[in-house]
N, C-alpha and C. Protein backbone atom coordinates (compact mmCIF):
# COMPACT_ATOMS: atom_id res chain seq x y z
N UNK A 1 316.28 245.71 320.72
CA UNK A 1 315.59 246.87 321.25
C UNK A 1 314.10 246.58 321.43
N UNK A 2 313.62 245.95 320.39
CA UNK A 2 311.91 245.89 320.65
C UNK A 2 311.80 244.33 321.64
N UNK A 3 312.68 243.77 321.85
CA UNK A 3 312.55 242.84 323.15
C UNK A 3 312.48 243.57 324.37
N UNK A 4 313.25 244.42 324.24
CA UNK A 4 313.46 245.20 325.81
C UNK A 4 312.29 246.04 325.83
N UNK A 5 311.63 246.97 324.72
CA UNK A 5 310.93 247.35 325.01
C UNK A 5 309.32 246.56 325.12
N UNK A 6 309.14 245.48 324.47
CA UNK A 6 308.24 244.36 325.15
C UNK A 6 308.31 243.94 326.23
N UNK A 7 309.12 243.58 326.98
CA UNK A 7 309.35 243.15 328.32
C UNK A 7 309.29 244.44 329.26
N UNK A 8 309.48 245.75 329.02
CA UNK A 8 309.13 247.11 329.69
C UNK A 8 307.95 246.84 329.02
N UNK A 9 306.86 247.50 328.59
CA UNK A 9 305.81 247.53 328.77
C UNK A 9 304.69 246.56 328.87
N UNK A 10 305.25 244.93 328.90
CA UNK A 10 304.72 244.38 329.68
C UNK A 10 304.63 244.48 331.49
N UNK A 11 306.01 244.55 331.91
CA UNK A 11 306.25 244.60 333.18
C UNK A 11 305.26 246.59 334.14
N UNK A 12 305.44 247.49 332.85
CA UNK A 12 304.10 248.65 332.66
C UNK A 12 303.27 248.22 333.53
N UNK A 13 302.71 247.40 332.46
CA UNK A 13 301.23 247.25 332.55
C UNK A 13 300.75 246.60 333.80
N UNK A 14 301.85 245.39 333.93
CA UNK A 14 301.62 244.97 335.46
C UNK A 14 301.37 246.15 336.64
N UNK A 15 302.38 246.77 336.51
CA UNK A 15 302.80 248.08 337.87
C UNK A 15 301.31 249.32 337.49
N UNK A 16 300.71 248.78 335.97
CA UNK A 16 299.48 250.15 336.31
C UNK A 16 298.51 249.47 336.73
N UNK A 17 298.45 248.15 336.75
CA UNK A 17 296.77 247.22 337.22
C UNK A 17 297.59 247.21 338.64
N UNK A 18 298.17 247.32 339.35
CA UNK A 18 298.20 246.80 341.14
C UNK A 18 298.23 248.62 341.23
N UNK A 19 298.87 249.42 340.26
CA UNK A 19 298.62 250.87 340.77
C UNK A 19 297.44 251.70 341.04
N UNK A 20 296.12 251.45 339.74
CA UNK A 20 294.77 250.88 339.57
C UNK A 20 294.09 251.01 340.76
N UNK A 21 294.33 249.24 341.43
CA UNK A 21 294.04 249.33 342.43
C UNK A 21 293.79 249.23 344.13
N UNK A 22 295.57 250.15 343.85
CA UNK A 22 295.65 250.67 345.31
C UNK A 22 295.00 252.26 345.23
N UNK A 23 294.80 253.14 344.14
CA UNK A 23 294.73 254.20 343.76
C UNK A 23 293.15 253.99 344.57
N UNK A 24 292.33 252.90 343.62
CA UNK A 24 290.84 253.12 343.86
C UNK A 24 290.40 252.23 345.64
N UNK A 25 291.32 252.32 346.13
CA UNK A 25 290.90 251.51 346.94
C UNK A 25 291.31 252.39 348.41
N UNK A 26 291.99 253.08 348.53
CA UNK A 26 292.65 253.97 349.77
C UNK A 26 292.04 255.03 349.24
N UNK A 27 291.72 255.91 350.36
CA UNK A 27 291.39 257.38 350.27
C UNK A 27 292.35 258.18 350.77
N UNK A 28 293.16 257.72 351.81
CA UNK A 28 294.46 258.22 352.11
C UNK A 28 295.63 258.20 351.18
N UNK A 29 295.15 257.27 349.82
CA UNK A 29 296.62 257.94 348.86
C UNK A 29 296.23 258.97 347.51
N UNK A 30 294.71 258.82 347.81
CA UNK A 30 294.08 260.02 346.96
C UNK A 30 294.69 261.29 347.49
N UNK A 31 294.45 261.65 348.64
CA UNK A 31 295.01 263.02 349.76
C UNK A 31 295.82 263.04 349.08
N UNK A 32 297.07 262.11 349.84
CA UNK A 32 298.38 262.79 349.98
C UNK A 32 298.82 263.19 348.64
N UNK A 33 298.63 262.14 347.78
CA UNK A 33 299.09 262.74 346.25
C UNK A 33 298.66 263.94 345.25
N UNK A 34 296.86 264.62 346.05
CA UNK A 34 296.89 265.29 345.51
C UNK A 34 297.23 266.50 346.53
N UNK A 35 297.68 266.24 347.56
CA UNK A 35 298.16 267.56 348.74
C UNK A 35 299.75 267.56 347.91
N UNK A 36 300.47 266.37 347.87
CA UNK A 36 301.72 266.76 347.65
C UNK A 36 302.57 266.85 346.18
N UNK A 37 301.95 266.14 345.29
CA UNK A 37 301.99 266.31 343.76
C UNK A 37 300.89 267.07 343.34
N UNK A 38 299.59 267.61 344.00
CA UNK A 38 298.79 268.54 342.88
C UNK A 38 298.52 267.43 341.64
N UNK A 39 298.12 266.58 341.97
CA UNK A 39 297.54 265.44 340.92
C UNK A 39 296.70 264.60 340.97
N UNK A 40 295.93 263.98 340.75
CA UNK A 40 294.94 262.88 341.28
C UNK A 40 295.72 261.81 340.71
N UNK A 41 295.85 260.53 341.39
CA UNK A 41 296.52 259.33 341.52
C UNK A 41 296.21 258.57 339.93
N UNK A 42 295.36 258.70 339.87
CA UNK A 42 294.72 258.23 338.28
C UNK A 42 295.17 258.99 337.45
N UNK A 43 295.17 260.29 337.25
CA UNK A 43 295.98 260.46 335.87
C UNK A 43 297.71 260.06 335.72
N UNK A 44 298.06 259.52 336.95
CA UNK A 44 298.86 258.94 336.70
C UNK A 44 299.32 257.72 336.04
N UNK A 45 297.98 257.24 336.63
CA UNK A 45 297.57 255.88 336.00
C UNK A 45 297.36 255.42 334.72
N UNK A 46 296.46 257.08 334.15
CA UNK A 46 296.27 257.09 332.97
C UNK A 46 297.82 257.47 331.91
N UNK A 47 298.28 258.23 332.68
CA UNK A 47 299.48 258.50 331.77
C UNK A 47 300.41 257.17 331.90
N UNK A 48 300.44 256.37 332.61
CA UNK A 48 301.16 255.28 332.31
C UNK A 48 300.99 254.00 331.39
N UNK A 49 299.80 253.60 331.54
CA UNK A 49 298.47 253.36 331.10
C UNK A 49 298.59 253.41 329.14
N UNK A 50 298.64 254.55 328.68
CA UNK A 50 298.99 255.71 327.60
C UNK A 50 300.46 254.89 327.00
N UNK A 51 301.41 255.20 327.99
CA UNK A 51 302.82 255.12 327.88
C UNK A 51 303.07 253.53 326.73
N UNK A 52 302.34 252.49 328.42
CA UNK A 52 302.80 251.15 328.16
C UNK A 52 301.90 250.81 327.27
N UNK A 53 300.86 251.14 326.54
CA UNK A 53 300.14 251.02 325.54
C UNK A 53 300.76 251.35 323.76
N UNK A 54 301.12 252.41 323.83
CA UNK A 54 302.43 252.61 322.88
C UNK A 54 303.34 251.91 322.78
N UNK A 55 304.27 251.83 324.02
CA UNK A 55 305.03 250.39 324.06
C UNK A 55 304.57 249.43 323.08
N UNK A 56 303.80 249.19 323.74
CA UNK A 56 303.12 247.82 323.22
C UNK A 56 303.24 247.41 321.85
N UNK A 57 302.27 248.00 321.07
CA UNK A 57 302.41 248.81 319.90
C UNK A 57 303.78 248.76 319.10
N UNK A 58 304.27 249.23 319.50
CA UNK A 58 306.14 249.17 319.25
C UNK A 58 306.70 248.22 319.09
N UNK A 59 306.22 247.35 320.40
CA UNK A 59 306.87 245.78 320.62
C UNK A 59 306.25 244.89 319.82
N UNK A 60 304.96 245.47 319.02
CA UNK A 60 304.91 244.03 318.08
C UNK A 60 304.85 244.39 316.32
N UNK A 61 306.16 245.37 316.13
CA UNK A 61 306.78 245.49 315.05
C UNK A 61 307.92 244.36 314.34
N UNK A 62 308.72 243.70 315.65
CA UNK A 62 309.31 242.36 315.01
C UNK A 62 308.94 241.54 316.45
N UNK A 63 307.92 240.63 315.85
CA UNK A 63 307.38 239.66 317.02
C UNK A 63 308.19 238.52 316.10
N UNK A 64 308.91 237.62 317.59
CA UNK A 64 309.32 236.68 316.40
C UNK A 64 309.07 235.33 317.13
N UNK A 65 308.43 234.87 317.94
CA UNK A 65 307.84 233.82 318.18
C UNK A 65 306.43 233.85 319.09
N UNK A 66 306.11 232.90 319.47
CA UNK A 66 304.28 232.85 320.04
C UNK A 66 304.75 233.46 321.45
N UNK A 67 305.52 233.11 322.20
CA UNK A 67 305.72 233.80 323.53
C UNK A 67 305.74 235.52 323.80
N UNK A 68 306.42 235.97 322.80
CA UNK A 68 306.39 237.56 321.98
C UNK A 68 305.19 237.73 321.94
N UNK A 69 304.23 237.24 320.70
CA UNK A 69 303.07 237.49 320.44
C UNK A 69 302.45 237.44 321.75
N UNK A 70 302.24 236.50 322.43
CA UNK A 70 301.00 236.77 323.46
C UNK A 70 301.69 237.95 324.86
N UNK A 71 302.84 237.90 324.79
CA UNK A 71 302.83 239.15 325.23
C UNK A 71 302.59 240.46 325.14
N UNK A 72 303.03 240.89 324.03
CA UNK A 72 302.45 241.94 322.93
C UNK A 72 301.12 242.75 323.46
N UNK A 73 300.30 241.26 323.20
CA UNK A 73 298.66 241.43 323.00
C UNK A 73 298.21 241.49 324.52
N UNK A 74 299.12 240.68 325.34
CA UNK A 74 298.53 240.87 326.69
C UNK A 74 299.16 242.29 327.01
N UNK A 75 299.78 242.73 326.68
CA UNK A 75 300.32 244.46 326.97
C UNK A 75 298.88 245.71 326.14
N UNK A 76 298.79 245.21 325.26
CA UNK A 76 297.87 246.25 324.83
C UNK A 76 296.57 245.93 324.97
N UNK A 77 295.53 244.69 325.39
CA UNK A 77 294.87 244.60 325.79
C UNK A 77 294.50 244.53 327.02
């Protein structure tokens, strides 16, 4: 279980840094998301952000070799 959930909130964290920044970089997906979700694109970001950070956290309760570990740490940092 805490493999899978290491490898989910590594793979997170990837999908919130390219989410990041397409968010800060278009003004056309600022609009639409907050015309059609009532949200600004970033607190999405942030709530994911949040999510895979916990993950993280989680995943390095049984780290059991160096490949684990630096994933871990590259998830929560």
């Amino acid at each position: 279980m805490n493999q899978t959930l290491n490898n989910a909130s590594f793979i997170v964290t990837l999908i919130c840094i390219s989410l990041f920044f397409l968010a800060t970089s278009s003004s056309m997906i600022v609009t639409f998301t907050e015309y059609k979700l009532h949200i600004h694109p970033l607190s999405i970001v942030l709530v994911l952000t949040l999510l895979s950070f916990l993950a993280g956290f989680a995943g390095l309760s049984r780290v059991d070799n160096g490949r684990t570990y630096a994933k871990s740490m590259t998830t929560i940092q």
